[in-house]
Protein backbone atom coordinates (compact mmCIF):
# COMPACT_ATOMS: atom_id res chain seq x y z
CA UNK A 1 38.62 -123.29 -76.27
CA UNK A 2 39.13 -122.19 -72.33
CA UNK A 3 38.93 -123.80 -69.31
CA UNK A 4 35.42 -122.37 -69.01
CA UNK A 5 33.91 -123.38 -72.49
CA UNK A 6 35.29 -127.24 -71.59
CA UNK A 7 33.92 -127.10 -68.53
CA UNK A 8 30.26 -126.04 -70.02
CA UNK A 9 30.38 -128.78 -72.96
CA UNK A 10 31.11 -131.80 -71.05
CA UNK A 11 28.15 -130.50 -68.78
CA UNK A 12 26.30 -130.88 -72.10
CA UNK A 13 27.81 -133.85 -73.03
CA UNK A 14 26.83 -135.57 -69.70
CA UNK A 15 23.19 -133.97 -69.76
CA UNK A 16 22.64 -136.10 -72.96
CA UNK A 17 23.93 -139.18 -71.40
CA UNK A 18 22.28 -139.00 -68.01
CA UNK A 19 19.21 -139.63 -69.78
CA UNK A 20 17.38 -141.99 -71.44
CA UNK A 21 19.12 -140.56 -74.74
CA UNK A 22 18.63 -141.57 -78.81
CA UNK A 23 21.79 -143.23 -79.87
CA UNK A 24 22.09 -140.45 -82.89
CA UNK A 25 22.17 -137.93 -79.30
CA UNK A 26 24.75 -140.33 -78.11
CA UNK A 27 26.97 -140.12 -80.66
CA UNK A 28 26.84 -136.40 -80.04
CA UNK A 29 27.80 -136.76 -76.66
CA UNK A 30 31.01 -138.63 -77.39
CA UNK A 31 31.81 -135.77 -80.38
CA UNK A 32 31.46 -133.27 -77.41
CA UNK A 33 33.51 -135.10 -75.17
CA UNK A 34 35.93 -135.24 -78.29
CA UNK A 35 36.33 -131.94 -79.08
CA UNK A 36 37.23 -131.24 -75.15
CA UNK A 37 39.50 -134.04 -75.67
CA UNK A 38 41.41 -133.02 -78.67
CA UNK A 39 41.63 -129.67 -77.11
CA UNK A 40 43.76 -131.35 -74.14
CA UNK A 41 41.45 -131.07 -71.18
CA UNK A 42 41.12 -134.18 -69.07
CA UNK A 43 37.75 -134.21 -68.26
CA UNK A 44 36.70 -134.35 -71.99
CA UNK A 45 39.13 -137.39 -71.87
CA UNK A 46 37.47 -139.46 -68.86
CA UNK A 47 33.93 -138.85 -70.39
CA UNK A 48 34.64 -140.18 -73.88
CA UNK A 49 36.54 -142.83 -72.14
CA UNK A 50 33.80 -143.74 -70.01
CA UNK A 51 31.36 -143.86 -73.05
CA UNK A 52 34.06 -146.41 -75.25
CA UNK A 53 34.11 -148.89 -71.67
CA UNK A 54 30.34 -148.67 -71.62
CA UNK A 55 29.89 -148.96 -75.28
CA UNK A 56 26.86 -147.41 -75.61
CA UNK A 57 26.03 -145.17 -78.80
CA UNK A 58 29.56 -145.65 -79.88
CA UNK A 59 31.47 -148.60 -80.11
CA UNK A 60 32.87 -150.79 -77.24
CA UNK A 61 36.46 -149.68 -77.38
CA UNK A 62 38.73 -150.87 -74.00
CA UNK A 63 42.10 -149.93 -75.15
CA UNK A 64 40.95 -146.68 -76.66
CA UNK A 65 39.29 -146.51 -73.04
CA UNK A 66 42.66 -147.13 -70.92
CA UNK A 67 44.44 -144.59 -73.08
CA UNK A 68 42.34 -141.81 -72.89
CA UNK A 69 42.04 -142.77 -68.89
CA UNK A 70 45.43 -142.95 -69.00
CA UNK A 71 46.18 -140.00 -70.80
CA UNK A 72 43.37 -137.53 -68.12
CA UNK A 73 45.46 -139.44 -64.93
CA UNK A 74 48.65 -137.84 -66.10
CA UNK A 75 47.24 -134.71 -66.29
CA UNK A 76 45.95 -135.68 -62.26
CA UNK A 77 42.06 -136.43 -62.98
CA UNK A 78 41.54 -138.51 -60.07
CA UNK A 79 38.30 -140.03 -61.20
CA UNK A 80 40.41 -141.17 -63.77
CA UNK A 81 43.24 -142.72 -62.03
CA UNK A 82 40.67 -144.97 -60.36
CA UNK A 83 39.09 -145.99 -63.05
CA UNK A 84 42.47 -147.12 -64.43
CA UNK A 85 42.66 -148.73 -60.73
CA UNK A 86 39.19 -150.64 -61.26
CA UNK A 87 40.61 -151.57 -64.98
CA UNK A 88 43.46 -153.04 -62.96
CA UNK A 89 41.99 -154.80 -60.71
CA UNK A 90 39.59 -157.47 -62.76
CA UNK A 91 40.57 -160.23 -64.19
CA UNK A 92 41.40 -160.46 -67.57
CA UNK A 93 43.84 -158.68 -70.55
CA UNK A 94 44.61 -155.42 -68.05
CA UNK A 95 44.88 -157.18 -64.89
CA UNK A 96 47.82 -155.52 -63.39
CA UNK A 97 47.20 -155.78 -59.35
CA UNK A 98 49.85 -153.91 -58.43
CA UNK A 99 48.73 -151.03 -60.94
CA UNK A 100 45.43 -151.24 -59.97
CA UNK A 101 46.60 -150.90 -55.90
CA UNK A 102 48.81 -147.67 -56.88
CA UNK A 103 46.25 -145.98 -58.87
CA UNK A 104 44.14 -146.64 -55.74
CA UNK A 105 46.41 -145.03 -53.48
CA UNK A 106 46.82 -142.31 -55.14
CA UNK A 107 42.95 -141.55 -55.52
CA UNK A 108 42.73 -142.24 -51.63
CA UNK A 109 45.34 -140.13 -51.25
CA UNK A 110 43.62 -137.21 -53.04
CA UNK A 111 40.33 -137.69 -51.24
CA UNK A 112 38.61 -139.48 -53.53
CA UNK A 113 36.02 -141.94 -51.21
CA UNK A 114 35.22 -144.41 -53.64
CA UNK A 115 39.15 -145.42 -53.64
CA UNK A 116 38.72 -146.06 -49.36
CA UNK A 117 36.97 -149.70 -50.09
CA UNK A 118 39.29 -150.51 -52.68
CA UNK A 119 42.25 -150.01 -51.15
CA UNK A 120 40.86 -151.86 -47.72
CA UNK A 121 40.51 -154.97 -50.31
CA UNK A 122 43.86 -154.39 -51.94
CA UNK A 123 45.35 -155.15 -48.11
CA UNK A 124 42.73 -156.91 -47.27
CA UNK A 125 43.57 -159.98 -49.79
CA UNK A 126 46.79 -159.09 -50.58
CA UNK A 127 46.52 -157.59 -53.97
CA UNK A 128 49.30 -155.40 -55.29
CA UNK A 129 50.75 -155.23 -52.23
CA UNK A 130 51.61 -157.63 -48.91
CA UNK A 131 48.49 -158.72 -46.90
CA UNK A 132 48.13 -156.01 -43.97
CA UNK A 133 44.68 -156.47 -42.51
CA UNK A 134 45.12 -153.31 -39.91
CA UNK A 135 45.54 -151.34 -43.13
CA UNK A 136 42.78 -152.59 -44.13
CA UNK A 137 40.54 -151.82 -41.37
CA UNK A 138 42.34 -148.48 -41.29
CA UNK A 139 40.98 -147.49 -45.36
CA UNK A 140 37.85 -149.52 -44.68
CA UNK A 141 36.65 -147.33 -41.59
CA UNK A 142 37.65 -144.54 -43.67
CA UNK A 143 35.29 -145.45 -46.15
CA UNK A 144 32.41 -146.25 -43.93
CA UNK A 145 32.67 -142.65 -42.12
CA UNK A 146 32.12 -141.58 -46.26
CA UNK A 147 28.87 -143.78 -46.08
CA UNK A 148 30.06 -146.41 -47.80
CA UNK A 149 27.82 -149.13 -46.61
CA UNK A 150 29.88 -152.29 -48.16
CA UNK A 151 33.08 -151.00 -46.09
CA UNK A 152 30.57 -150.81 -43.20
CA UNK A 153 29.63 -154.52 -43.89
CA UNK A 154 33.33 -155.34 -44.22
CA UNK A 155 34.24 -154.25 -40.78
CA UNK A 156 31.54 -155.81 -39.26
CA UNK A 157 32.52 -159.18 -40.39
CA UNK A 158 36.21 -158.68 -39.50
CA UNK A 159 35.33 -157.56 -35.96
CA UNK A 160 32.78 -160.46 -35.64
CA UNK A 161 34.98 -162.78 -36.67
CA UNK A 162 38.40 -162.07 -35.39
CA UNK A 163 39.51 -162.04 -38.81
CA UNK A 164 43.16 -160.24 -38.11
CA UNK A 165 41.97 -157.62 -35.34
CA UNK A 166 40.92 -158.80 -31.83
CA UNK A 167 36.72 -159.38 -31.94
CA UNK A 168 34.66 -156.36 -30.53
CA UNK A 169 30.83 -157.21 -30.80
CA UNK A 170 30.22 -153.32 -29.82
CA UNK A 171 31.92 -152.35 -33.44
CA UNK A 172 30.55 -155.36 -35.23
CA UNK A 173 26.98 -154.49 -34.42
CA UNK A 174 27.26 -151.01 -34.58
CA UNK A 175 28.60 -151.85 -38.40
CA UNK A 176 26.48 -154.32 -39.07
CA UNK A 177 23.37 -151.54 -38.11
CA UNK A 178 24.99 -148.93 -40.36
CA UNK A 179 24.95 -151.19 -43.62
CA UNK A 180 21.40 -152.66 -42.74
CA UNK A 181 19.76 -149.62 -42.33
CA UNK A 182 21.87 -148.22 -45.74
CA UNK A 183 19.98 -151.63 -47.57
CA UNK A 184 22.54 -154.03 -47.44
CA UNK A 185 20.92 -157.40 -47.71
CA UNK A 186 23.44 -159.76 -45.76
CA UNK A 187 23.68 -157.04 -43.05
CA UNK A 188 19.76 -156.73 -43.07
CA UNK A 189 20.02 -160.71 -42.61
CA UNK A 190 22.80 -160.55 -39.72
CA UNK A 191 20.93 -157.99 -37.81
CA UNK A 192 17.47 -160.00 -38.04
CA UNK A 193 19.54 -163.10 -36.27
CA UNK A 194 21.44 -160.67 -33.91
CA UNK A 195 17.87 -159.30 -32.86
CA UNK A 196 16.36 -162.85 -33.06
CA UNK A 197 19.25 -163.75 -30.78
CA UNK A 198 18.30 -161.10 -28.08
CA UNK A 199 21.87 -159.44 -29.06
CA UNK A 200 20.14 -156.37 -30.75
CA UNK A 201 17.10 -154.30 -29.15
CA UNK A 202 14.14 -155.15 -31.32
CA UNK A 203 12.79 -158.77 -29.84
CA UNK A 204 11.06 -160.87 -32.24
CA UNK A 205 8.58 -158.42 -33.61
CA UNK A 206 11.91 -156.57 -34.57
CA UNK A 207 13.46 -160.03 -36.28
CA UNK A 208 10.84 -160.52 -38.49
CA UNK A 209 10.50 -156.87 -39.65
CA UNK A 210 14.31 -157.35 -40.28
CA UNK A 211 14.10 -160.92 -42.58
CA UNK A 212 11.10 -159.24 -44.22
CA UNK A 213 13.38 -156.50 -45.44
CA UNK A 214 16.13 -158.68 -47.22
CA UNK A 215 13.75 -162.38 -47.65
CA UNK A 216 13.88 -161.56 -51.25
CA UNK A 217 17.44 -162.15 -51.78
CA UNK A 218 18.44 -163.79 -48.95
CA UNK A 219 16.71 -167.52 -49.37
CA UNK A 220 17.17 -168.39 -45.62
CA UNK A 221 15.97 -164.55 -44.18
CA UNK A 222 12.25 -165.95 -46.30
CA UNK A 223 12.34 -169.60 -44.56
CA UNK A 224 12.87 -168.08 -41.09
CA UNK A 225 10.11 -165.81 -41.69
CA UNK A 226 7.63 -168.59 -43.00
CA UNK A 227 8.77 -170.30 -39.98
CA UNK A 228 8.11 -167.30 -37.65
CA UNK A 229 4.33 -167.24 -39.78
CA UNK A 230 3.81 -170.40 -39.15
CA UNK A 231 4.77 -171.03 -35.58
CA UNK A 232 3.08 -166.73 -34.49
CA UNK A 233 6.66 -166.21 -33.24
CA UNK A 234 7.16 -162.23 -33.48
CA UNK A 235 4.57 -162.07 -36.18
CA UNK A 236 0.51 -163.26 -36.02
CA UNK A 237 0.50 -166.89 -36.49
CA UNK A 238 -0.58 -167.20 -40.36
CA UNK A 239 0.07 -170.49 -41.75
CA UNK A 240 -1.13 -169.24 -45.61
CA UNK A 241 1.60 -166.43 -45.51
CA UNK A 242 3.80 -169.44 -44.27
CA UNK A 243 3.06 -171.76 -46.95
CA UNK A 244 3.23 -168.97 -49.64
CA UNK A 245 6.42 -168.45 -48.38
CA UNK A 246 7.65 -171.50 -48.17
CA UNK A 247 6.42 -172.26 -51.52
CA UNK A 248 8.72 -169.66 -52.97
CA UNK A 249 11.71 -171.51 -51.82
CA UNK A 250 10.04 -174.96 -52.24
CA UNK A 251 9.49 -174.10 -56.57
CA UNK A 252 13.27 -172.98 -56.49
CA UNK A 253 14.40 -176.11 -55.20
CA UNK A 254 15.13 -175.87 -51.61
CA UNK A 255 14.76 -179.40 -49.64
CA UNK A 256 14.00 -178.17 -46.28
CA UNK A 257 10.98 -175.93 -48.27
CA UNK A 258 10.35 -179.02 -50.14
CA UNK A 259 9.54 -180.96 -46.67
CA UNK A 260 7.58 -178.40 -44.90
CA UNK A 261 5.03 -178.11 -48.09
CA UNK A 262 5.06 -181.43 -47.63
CA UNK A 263 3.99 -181.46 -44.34
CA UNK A 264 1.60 -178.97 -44.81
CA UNK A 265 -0.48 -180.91 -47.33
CA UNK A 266 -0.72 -184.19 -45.56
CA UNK A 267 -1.31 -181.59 -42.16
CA UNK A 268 -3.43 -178.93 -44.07
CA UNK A 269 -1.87 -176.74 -42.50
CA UNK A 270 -2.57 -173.15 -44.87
CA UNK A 271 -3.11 -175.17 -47.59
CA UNK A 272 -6.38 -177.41 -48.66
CA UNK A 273 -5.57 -181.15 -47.27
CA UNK A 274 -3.46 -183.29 -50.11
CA UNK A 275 -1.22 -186.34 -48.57
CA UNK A 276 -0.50 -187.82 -52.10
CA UNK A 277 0.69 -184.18 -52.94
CA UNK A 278 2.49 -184.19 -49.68
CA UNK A 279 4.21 -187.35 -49.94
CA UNK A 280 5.46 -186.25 -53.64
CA UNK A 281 6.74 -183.24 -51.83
CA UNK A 282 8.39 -184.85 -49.08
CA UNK A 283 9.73 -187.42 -52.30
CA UNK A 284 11.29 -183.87 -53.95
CA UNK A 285 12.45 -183.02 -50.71
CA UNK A 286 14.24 -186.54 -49.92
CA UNK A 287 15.99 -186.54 -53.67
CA UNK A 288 16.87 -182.48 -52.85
CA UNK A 289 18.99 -183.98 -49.68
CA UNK A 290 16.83 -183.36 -46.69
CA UNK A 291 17.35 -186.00 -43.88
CA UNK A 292 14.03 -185.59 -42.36
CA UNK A 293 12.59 -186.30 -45.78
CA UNK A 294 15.12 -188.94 -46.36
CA UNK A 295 14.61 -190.81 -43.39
CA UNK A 296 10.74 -190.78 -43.15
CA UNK A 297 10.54 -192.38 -46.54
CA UNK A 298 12.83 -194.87 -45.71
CA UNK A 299 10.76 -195.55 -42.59
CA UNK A 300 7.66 -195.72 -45.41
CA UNK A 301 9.57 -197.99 -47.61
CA UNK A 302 9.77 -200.46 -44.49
CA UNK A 303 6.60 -200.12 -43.67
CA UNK A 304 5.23 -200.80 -46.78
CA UNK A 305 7.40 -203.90 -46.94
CA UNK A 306 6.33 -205.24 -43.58
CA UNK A 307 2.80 -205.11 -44.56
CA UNK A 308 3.75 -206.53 -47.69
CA UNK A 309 5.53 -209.45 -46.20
CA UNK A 310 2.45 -209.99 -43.73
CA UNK A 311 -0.07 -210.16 -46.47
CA UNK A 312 1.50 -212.45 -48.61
CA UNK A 313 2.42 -214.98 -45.92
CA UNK A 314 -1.27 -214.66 -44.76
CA UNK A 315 -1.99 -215.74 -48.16
């Protein structure tokens, strides 16, 4: 077997396993990847080591894994070395930091991007080698001029927040652009405030479109847009949108959800008039931790009292 014939079977190889293979075509996959194996070519090495880590169609096989990776990194497969480096790094029977930080380094140092963020967190917290946060803002810009929109995240929080580097909000919102519009959800989030705040161009049309973007994982981007809805700031005022949207967060437990549903029933307010429905809310909301909630049924409770008090010395 040649360079060339190794070359055109592990192309095979990861053909079957790109798609939504049998396991029978699997398991002839890894026999590919094998055969390049046996015949000492890395690449056959990393691909039947990636299929025993994933341990599908063959079985689940982590030492087998870290020796074959092992094995293709000393013959200087760099996708290999940082897989050793990600083996490294998490917790459990192979964590080795300070493996995991050189097997970064050297995939940096060959050009491989997906080392950049890793080795910004390796200085970054300290792992495998002394904490050096300029380093790490060094590997992380590196990685965001690759597109890596994490990194980009990273440095906008560290030049936000004066974490180690003196705090430039030109950098921080430039960064914190660059992972929002790449999907990031906490940078779609930070931008939607930064706009809200008159900090970003966009006003609050801009806002809203922003919390729309990332309200399904971010709980608090959905209750600032139910409270633009309901209040027509940015967005037209639509207090059923609101309520659906506050009902969301209101069946996953959230108190200050909880109060406004509340509210809205005893207010119908996007929502067909309920007040014993809106005082069980308010109730939820009360036991969930929400002061407002707490203290207007305590004011209730005393109410209720007084008038108790009244009729019975009436009596």
């Amino acid at each position: 077997m040649d360079t060339e014939q190794a070359q055109k079977m592990c192309m095979e190889a990861v053909g079957i396993i790109s798609r939504d293979c049998t396991a029978e075509e699997g398991r002839r996959a890894a026999e590919i990847f094998r055969q390049v194996a046996d015949a000492g070519y890395s690449q056959g090495m990393f691909g039947l080591a990636d299929m025993k880590m994933a341990g599908k169609s063959i079985p689940l096989d982590v030492k087998g894994a870290v020796d074959l990776y092992t094995a293709a990194a000393g013959m200087g497969n760099i996708p290999a070395m940082f897989r050793l480096g990600t083996i490294f790094w998490a917790e459990g029977e192979y964590h080795h930091p300070d493996q995991a930080y050189q097997n970064f380094v050297k995939s940096a140092e060959a050009g491989f991007p997906p080392a950049y963020n890793c080795l910004g967190d390796c200085h970054f917290y300290g792992i495998g080698t002394p904490k050096n946060v300029e380093e790490a803002v060094r590997w992380y810009t590196q990685a965001a001029e690759c597109g890596d929109s994490d990194a980009s995240f990273k440095l906008a929080c560290i030049y936000e927040g004066e974490m180690g580097v003196p705090r430039d909000e030109s950098i921080s919102n430039k960064r914190f652009m660059q992972a929002a519009m790449a999907g990031v959800p906490e940078a779609q989030f930070r931008v939607g405030n930064l706009v809200y705040e008159g900090k970003m161009e966009g006003g609050r049309k801009g806002a809203a479109r922003w919390f729309s973007l990332c309200a399904e994982s971010i709980p608090i981007a959905k209750f600032n847009l139910a409270t633009m809805y309901y209040s027509g700031d940015g967005v037209d005022k639509d207090l059923a949108k609101a309520f659906e949207l506050y009902k969301q967060l209101a069946d996953a437990g959230d108190s200050d959800a909880l109060f406004q549903i509340g509210k809205m029933y005893i207010g119908g307010e996007g929502v067909e008039m309920d007040p014993q429905k809106g005082f069980e809310y308010i109730g939820m909301a009360a036991s969930a931790g929400n002061q407002e909630a707490t203290l207007l049924m305590e004011s209730l409770r005393r109410r209720q009292n007084t008038q108790l008090i009244h009729i019975d010395g009436a009596e």
